[in-house]
C-alpha atoms as a PDB file:
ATOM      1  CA  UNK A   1     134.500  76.291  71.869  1.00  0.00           C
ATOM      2  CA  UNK A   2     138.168  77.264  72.185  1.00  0.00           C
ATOM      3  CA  UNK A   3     140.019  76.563  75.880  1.00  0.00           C
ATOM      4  CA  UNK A   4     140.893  80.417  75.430  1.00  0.00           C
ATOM      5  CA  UNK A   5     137.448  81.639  74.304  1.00  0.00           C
ATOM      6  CA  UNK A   6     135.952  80.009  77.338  1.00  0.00           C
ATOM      7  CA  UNK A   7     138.228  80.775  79.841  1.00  0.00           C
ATOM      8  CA  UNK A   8     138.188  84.405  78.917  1.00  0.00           C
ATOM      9  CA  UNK A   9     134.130  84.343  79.519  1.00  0.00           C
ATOM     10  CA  UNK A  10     134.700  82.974  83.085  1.00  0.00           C
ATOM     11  CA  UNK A  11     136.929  85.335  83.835  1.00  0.00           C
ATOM     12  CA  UNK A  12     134.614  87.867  82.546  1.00  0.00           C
ATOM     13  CA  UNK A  13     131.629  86.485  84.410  1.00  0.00           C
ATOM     14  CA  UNK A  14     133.941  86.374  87.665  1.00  0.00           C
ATOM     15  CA  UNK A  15     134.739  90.009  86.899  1.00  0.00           C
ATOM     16  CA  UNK A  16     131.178  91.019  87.186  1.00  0.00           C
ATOM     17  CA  UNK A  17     130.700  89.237  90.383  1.00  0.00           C
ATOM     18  CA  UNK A  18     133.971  91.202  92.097  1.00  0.00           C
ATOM     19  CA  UNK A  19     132.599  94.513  90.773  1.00  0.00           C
ATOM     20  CA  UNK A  20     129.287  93.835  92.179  1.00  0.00           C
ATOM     21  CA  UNK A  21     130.949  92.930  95.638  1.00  0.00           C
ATOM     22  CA  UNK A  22     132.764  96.060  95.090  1.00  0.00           C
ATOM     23  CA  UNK A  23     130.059  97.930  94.420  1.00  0.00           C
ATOM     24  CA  UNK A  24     131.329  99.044  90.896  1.00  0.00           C
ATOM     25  CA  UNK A  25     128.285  99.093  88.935  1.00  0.00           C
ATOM     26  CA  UNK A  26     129.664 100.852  85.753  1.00  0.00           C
ATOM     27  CA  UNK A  27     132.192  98.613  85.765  1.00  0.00           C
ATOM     28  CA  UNK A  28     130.338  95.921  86.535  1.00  0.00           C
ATOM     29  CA  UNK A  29     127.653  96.459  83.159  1.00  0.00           C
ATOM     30  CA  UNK A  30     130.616  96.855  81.117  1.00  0.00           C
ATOM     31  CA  UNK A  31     132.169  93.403  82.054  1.00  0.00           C
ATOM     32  CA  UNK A  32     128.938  91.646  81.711  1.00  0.00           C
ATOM     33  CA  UNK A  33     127.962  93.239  78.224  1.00  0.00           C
ATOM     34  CA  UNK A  34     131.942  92.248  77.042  1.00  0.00           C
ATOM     35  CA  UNK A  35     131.340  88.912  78.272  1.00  0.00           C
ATOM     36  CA  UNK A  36     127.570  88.976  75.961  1.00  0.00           C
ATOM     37  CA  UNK A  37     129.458  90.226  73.099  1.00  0.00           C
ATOM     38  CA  UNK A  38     132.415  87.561  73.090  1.00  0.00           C
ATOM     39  CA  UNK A  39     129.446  85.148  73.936  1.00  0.00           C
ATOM     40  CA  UNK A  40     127.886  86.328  70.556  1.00  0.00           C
ATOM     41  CA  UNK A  41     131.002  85.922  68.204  1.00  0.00           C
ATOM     42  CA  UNK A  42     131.485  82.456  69.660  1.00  0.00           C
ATOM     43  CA  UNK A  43     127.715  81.563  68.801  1.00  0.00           C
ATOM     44  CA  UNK A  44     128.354  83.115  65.033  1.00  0.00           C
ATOM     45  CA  UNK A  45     130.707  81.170  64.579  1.00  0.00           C
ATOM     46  CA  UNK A  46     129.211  77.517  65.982  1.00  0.00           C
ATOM     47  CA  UNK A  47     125.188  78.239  66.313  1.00  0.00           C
ATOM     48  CA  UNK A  48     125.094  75.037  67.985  1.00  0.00           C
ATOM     49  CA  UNK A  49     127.111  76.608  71.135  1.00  0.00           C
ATOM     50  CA  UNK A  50     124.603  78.073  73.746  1.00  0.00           C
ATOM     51  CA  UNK A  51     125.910  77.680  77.358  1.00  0.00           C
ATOM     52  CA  UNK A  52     128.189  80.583  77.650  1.00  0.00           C
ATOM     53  CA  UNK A  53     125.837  82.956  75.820  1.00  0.00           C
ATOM     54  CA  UNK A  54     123.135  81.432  77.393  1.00  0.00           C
ATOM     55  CA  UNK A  55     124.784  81.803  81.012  1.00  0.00           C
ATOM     56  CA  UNK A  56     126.555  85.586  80.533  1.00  0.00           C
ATOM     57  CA  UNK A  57     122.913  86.720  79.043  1.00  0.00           C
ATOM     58  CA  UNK A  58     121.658  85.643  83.048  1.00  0.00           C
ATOM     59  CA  UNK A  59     124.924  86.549  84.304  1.00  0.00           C
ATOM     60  CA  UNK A  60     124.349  90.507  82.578  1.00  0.00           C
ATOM     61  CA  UNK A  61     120.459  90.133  83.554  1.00  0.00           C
ATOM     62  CA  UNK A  62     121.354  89.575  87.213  1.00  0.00           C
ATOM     63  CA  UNK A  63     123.504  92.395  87.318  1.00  0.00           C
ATOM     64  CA  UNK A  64     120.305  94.498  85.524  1.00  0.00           C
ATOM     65  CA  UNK A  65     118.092  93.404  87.723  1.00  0.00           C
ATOM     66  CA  UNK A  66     119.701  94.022  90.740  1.00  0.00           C
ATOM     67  CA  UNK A  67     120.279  97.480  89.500  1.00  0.00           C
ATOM     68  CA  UNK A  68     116.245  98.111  88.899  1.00  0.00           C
ATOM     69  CA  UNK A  69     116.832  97.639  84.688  1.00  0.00           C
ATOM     70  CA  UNK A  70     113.920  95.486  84.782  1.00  0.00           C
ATOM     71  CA  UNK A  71     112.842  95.506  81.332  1.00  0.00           C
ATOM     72  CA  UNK A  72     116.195  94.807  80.012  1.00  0.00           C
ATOM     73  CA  UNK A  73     117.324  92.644  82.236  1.00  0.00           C
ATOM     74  CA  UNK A  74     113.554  90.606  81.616  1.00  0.00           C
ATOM     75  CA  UNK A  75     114.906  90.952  77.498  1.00  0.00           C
ATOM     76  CA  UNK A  76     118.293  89.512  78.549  1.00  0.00           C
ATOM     77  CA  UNK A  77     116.091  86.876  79.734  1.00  0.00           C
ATOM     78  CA  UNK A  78     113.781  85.914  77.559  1.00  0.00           C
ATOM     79  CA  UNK A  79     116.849  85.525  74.915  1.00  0.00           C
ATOM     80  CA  UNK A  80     118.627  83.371  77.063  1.00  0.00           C
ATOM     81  CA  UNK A  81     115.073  81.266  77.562  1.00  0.00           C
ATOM     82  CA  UNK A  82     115.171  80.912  73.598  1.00  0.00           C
ATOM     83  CA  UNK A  83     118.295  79.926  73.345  1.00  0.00           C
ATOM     84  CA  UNK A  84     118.158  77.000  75.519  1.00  0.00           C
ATOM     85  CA  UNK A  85     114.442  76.178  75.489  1.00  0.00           C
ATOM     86  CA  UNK A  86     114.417  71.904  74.312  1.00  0.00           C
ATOM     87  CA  UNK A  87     117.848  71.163  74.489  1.00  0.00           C
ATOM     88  CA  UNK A  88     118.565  68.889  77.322  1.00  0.00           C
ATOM     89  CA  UNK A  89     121.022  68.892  80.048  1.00  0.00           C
ATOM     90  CA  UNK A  90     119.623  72.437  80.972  1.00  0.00           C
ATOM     91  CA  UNK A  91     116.689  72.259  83.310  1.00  0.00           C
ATOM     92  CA  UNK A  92     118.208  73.896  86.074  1.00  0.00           C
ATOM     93  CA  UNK A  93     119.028  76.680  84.308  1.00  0.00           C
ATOM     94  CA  UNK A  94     115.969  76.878  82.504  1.00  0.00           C
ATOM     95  CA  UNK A  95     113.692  76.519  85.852  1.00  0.00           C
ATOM     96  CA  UNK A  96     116.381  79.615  87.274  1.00  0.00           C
ATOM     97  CA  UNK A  97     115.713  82.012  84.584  1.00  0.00           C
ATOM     98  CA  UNK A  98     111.915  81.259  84.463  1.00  0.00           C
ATOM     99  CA  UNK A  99     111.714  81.927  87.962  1.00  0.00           C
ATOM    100  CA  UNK A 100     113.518  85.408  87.560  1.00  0.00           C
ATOM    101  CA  UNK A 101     111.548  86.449  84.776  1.00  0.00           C
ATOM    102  CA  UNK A 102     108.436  85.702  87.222  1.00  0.00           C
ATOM    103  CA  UNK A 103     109.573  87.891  89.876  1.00  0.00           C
ATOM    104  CA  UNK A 104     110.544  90.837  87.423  1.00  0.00           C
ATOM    105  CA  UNK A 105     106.279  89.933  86.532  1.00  0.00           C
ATOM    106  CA  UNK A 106     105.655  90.239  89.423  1.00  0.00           C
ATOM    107  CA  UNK A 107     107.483  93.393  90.811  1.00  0.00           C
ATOM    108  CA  UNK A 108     106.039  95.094  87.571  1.00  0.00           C
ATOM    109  CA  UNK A 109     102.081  93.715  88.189  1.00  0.00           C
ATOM    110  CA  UNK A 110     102.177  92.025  85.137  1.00  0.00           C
ATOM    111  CA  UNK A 111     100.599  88.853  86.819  1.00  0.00           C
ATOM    112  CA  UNK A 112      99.896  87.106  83.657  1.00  0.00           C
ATOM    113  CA  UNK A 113     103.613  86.827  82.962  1.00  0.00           C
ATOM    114  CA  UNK A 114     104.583  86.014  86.700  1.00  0.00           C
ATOM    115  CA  UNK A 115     102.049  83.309  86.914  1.00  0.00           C
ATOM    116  CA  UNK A 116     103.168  81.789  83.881  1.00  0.00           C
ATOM    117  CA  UNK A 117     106.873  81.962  84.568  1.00  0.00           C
ATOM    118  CA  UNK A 118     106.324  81.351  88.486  1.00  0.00           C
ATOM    119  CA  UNK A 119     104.313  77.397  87.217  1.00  0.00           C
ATOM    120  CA  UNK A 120     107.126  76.934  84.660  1.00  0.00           C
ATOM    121  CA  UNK A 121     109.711  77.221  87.429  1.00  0.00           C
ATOM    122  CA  UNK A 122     108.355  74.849  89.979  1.00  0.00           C
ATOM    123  CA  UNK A 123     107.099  72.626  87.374  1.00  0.00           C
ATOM    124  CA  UNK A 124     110.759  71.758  86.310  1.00  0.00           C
ATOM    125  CA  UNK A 125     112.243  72.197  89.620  1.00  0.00           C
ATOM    126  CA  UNK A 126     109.701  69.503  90.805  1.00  0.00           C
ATOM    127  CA  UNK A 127     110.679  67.086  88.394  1.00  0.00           C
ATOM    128  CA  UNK A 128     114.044  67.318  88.371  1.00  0.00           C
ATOM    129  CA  UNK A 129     116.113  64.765  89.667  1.00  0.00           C
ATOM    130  CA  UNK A 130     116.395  64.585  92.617  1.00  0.00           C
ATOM    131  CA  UNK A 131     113.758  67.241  93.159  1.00  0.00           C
ATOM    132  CA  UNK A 132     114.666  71.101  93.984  1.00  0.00           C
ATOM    133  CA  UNK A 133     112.108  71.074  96.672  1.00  0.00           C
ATOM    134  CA  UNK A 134     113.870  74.150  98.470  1.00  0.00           C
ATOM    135  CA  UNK A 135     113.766  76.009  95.408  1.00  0.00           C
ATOM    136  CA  UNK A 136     109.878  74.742  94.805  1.00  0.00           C
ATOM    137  CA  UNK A 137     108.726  76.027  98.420  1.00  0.00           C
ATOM    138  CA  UNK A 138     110.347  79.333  97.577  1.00  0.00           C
ATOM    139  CA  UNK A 139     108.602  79.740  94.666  1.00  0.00           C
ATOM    140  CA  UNK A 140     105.282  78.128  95.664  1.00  0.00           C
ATOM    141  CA  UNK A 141     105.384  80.655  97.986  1.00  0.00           C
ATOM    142  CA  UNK A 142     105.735  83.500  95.656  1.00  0.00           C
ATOM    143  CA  UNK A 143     103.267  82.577  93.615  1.00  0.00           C
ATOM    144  CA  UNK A 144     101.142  82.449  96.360  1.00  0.00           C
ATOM    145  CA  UNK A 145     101.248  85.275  97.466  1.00  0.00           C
ATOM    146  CA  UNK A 146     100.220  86.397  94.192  1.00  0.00           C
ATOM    147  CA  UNK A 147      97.399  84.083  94.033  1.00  0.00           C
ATOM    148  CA  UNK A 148      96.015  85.555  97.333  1.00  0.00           C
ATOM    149  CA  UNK A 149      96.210  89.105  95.887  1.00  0.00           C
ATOM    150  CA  UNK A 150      93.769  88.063  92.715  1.00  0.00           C
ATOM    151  CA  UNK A 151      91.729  86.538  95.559  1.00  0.00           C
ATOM    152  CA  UNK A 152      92.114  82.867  94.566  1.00  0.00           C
ATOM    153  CA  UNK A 153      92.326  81.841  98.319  1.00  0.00           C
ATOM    154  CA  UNK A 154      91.955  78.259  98.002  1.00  0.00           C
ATOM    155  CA  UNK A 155      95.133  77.948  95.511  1.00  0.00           C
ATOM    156  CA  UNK A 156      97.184  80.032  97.631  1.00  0.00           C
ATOM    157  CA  UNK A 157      96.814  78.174 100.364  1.00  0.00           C
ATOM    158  CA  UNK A 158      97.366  75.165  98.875  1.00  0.00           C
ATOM    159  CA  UNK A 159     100.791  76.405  97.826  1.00  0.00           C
ATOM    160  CA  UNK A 160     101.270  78.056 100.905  1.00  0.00           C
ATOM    161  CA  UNK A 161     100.452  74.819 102.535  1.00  0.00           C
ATOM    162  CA  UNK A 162     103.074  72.688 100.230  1.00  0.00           C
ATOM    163  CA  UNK A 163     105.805  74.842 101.111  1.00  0.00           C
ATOM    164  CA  UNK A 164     105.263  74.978 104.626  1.00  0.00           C
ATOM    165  CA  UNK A 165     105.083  70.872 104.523  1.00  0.00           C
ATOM    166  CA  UNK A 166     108.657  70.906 102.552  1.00  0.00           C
ATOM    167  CA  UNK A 167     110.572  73.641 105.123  1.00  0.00           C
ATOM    168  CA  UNK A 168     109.287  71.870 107.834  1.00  0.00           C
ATOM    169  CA  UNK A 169     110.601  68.599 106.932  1.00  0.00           C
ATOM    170  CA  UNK A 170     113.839  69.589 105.383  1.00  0.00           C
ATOM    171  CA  UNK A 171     114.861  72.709 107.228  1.00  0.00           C
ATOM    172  CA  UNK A 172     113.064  72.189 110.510  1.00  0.00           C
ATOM    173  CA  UNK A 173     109.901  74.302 112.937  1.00  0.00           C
ATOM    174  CA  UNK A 174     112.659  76.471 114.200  1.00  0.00           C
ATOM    175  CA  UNK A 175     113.964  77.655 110.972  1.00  0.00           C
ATOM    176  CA  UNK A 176     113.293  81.564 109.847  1.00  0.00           C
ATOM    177  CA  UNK A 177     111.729  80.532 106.600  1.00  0.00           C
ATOM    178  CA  UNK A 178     109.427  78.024 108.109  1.00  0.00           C
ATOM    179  CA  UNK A 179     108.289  80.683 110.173  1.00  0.00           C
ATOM    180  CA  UNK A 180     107.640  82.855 107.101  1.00  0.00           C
ATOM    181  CA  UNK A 181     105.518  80.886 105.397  1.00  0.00           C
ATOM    182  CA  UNK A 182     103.180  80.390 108.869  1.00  0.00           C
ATOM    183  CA  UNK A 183     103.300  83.962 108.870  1.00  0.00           C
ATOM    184  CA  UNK A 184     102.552  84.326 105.176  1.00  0.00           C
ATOM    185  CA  UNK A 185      99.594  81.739 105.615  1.00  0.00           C
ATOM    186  CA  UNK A 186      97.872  83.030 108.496  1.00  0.00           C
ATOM    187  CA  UNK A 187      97.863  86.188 106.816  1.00  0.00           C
ATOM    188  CA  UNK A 188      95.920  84.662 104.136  1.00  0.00           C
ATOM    189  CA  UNK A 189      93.798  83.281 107.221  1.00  0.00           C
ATOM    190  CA  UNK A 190      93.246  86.495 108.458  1.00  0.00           C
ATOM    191  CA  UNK A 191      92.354  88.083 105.410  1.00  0.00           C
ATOM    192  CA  UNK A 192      90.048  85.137 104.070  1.00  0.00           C
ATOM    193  CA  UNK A 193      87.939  85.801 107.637  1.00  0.00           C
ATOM    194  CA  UNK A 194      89.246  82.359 109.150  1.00  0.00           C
ATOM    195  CA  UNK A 195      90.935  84.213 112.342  1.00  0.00           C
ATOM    196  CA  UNK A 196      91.341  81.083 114.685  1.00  0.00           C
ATOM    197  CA  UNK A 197      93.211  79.402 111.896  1.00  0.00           C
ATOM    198  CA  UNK A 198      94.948  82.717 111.759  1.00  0.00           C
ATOM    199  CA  UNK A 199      95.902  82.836 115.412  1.00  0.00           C
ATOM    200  CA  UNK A 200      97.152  79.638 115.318  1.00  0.00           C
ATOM    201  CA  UNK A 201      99.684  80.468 112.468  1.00  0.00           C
ATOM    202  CA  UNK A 202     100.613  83.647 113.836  1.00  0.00           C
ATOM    203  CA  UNK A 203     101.513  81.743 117.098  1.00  0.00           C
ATOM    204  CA  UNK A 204     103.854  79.228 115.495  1.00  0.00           C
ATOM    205  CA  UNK A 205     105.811  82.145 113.526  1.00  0.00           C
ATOM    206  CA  UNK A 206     105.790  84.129 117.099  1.00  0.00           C
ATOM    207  CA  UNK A 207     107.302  81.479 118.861  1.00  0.00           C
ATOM    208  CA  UNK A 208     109.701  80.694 116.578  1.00  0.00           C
ATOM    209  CA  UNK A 209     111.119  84.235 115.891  1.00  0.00           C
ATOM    210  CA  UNK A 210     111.140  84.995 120.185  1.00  0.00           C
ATOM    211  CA  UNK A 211     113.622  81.776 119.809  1.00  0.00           C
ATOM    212  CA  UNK A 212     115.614  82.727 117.161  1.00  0.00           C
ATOM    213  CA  UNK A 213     115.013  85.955 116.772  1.00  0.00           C
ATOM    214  CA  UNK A 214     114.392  87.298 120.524  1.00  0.00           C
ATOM    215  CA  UNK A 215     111.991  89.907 121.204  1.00  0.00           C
ATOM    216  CA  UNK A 216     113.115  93.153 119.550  1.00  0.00           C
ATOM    217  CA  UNK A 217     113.681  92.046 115.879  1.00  0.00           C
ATOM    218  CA  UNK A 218     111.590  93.233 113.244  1.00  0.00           C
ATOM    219  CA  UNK A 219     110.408  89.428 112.387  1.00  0.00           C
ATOM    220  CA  UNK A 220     108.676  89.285 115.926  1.00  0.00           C
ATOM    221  CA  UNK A 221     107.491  92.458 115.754  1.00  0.00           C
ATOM    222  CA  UNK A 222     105.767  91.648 112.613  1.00  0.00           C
ATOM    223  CA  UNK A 223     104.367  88.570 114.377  1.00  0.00           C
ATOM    224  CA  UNK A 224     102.961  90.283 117.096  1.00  0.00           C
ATOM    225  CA  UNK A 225     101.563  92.762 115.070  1.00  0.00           C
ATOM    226  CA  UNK A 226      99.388  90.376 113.032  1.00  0.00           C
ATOM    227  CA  UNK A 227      99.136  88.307 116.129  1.00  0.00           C
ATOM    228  CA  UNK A 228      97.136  91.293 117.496  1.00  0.00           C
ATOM    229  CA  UNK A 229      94.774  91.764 114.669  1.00  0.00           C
ATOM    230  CA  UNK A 230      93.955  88.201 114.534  1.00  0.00           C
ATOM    231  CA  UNK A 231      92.889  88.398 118.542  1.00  0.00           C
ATOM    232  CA  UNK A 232      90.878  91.498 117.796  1.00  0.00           C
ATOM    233  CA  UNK A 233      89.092  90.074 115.184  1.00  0.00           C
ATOM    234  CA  UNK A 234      88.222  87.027 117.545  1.00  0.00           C
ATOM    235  CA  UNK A 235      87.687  89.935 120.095  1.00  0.00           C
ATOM    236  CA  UNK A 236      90.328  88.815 122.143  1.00  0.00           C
ATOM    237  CA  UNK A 237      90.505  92.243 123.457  1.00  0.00           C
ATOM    238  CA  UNK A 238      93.097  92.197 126.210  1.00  0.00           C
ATOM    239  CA  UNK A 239      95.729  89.648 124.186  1.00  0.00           C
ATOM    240  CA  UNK A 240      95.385  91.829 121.337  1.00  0.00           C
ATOM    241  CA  UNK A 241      96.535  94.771 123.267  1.00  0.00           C
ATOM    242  CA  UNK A 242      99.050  93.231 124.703  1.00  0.00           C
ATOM    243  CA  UNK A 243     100.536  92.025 121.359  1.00  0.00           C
ATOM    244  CA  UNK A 244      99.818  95.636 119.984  1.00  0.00           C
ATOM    245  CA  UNK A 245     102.113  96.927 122.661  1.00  0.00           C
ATOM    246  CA  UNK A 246     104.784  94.865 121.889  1.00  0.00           C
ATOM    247  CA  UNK A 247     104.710  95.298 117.909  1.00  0.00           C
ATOM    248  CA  UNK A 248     105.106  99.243 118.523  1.00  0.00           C
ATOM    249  CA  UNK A 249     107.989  98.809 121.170  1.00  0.00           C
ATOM    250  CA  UNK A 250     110.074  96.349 119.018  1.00  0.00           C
ATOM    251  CA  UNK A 251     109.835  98.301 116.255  1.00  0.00           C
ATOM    252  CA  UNK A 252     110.516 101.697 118.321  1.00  0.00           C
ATOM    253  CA  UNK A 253     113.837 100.178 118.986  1.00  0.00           C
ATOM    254  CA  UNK A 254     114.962  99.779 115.399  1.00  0.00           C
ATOM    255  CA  UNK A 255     112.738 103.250 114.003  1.00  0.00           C
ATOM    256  CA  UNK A 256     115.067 104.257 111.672  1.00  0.00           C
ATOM    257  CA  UNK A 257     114.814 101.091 109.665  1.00  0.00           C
ATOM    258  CA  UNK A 258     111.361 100.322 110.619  1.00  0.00           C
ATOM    259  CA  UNK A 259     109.275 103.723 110.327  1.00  0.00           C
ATOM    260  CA  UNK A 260     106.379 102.677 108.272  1.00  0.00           C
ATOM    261  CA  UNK A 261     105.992  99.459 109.727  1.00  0.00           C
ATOM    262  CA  UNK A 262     105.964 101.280 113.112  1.00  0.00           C
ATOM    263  CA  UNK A 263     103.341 103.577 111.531  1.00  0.00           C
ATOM    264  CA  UNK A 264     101.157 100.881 109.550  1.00  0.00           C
ATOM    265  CA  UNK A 265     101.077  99.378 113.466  1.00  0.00           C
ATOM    266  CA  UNK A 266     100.364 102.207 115.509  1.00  0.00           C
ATOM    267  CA  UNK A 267      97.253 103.118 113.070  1.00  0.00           C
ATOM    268  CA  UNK A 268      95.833  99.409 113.516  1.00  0.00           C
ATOM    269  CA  UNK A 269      96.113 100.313 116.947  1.00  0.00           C
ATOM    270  CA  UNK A 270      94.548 103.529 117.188  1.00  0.00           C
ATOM    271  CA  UNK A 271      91.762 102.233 114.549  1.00  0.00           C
ATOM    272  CA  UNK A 272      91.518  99.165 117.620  1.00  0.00           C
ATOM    273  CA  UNK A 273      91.447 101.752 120.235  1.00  0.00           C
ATOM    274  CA  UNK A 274      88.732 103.494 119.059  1.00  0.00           C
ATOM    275  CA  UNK A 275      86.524 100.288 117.920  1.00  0.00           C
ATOM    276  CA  UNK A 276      86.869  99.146 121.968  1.00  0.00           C
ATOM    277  CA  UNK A 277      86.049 102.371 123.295  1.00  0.00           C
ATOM    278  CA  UNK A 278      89.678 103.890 124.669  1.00  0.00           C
ATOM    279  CA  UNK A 279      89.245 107.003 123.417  1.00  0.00           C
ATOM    280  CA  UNK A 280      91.765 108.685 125.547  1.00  0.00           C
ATOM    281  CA  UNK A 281      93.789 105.794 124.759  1.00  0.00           C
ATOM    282  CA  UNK A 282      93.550 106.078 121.302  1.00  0.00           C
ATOM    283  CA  UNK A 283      94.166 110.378 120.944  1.00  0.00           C
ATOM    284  CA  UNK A 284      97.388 109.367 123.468  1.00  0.00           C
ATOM    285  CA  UNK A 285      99.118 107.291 121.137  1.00  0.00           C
ATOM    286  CA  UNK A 286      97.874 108.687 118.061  1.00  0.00           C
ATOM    287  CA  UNK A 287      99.668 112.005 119.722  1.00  0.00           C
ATOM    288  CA  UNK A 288     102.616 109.569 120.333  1.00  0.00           C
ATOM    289  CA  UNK A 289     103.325 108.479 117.280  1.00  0.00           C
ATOM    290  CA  UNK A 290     102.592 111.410 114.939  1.00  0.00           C
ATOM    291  CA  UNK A 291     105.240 112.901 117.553  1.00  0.00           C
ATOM    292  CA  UNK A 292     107.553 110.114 116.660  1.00  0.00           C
ATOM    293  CA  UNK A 293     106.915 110.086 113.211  1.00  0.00           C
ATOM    294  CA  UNK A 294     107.529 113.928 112.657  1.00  0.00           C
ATOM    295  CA  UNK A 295     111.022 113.862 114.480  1.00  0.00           C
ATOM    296  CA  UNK A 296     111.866 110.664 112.379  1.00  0.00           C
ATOM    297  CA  UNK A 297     111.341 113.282 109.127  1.00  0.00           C
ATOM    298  CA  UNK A 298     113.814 115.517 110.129  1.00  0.00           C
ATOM    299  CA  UNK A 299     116.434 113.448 111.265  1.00  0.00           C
END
């Protein structure tokens, strides 16, 4: 490729990036499908040139994405996929793109497609060299989740359990994404009926987030929340309450932001109110938050 030709397509692809900081969508599409188009004369002319049509396809497919064009940013895709499926020197790349076809599967339920995509992605990012074990927990996790929703329990975990193992070791206990996973996986815990291995999950993440989170944010709030259910399902009565109490008043603090997970809480809570026998209790808060809930609407 021409010095010219290939400086103009970084410039372009730069272009797209400053919009996007900027906010200028429009602007922002238009730079990205110039930069496809010069990407395409280039290729017409040499077939055996892929990169920068290859890399402004995911460049444009990005900016799609991130705009909620999911079908044609999946196309965009797919073509760039072709285009530089068996050549070597591009597993990275290829591993990237997989994985962002498998979360457009994903967000779109086509699980077929996201499973596919998701195995594709870790399988090359595993054997890369050095391995991209960051980018293999991340997407070990994804798939897991994924795995859990179809019910296949024992594979999730698995996955869930390999990407805890490799943000433990290379990012630490006290980092926030190690405490994601042991939230994701006693989660899975909780809802494959095996609540003390839940509780002991939901501990870890709890701890972890009242360190580095402290006691208000949304994180611990989640924690405490699930934290709760887990207890009550052990019928750990009084924890669980206490742990209900604190979900609601983190997330009270940051409402606006937080409404339906303040809502999905309280009605846990109520439902737990009721299954103990606080009645009273139970019409009090359900008064409480509907109260909350309605003025939150307005606003």
């Amino acid at each position: 490729m021409e010095s010219g030709t290939a400086n103009l397509l970084k410039m372009l692809e730069a272009r797209v990036k400053e919009l996007c900081q900027q906010e200028k969508w429009e602007e922002a599409v238009h730079a990205a499908e110039t930069a496809v188009r010069k990407a395409r004369e280039v290729g017409e002319a040499d077939p055996g040139i892929v990169d920068e049509l290859a890399l402004s396809l995911e460049v444009k497919a990005d900016l799609l994405r991130q705009l909620g064009r999911l079908d044609e940013a999946r196309e965009d895709y797919l073509e760039a996929l072709e285009l530089l499926e068996g050549r070597t020197g591009y597993s990275e790349q290829i591993a990237r793109v997989s994985a962002s076809v498998a979360v457009i599967g994903d967000e779109q339920g086509d699980v077929e497609s996201a499973r596919h995509y998701y195995e594709k992605a870790i399988e090359i990012f595993s054997r890369m060299d050095p391995p991209s074990e960051l980018d293999v927990a991340d997407l070990s996790n994804n798939l897991a989740f994924l795995l859990e929703a179809q019910g296949d329990f024992d594979q999730a975990e698995t996955l869930f359990l390999n990407a805890l193992k490799t943000t433990h070791e290379l990012l630490g206990k006290d980092d926030p994404e190690t405490a994601s996973i042991c939230n994701n996986l006693g989660a899975l815990y909780q809802k494959s009926g095996h609540f003390e291995r839940a509780q002991e999950m939901h501990w870890i993440a709890l701890e972890t987030r009242l360190r580095k989170c402290g006691p208000h944010h949304p994180d611990t709030a989640q924690s405490h929340a699930n934290l709760a259910l887990s207890l009550a399902e052990s019928r750990a009565f009084g924890p669980a309450r206490e742990h209900f109490e604190k979900a609601l008043a983190a997330f009270e603090r940051n409402f606006r932001q937080h409404a339906a997970d303040y809502e999905t809480v309280a009605a846990n809570y109520i439902d737990f109110l009721h299954r103990t026998g606080d009645i009273r209790g139970a019409k009090a808060l359900e008064r409480r938050a509907m109260k909350r809930l309605k003025r939150n609407r307005k606003s």
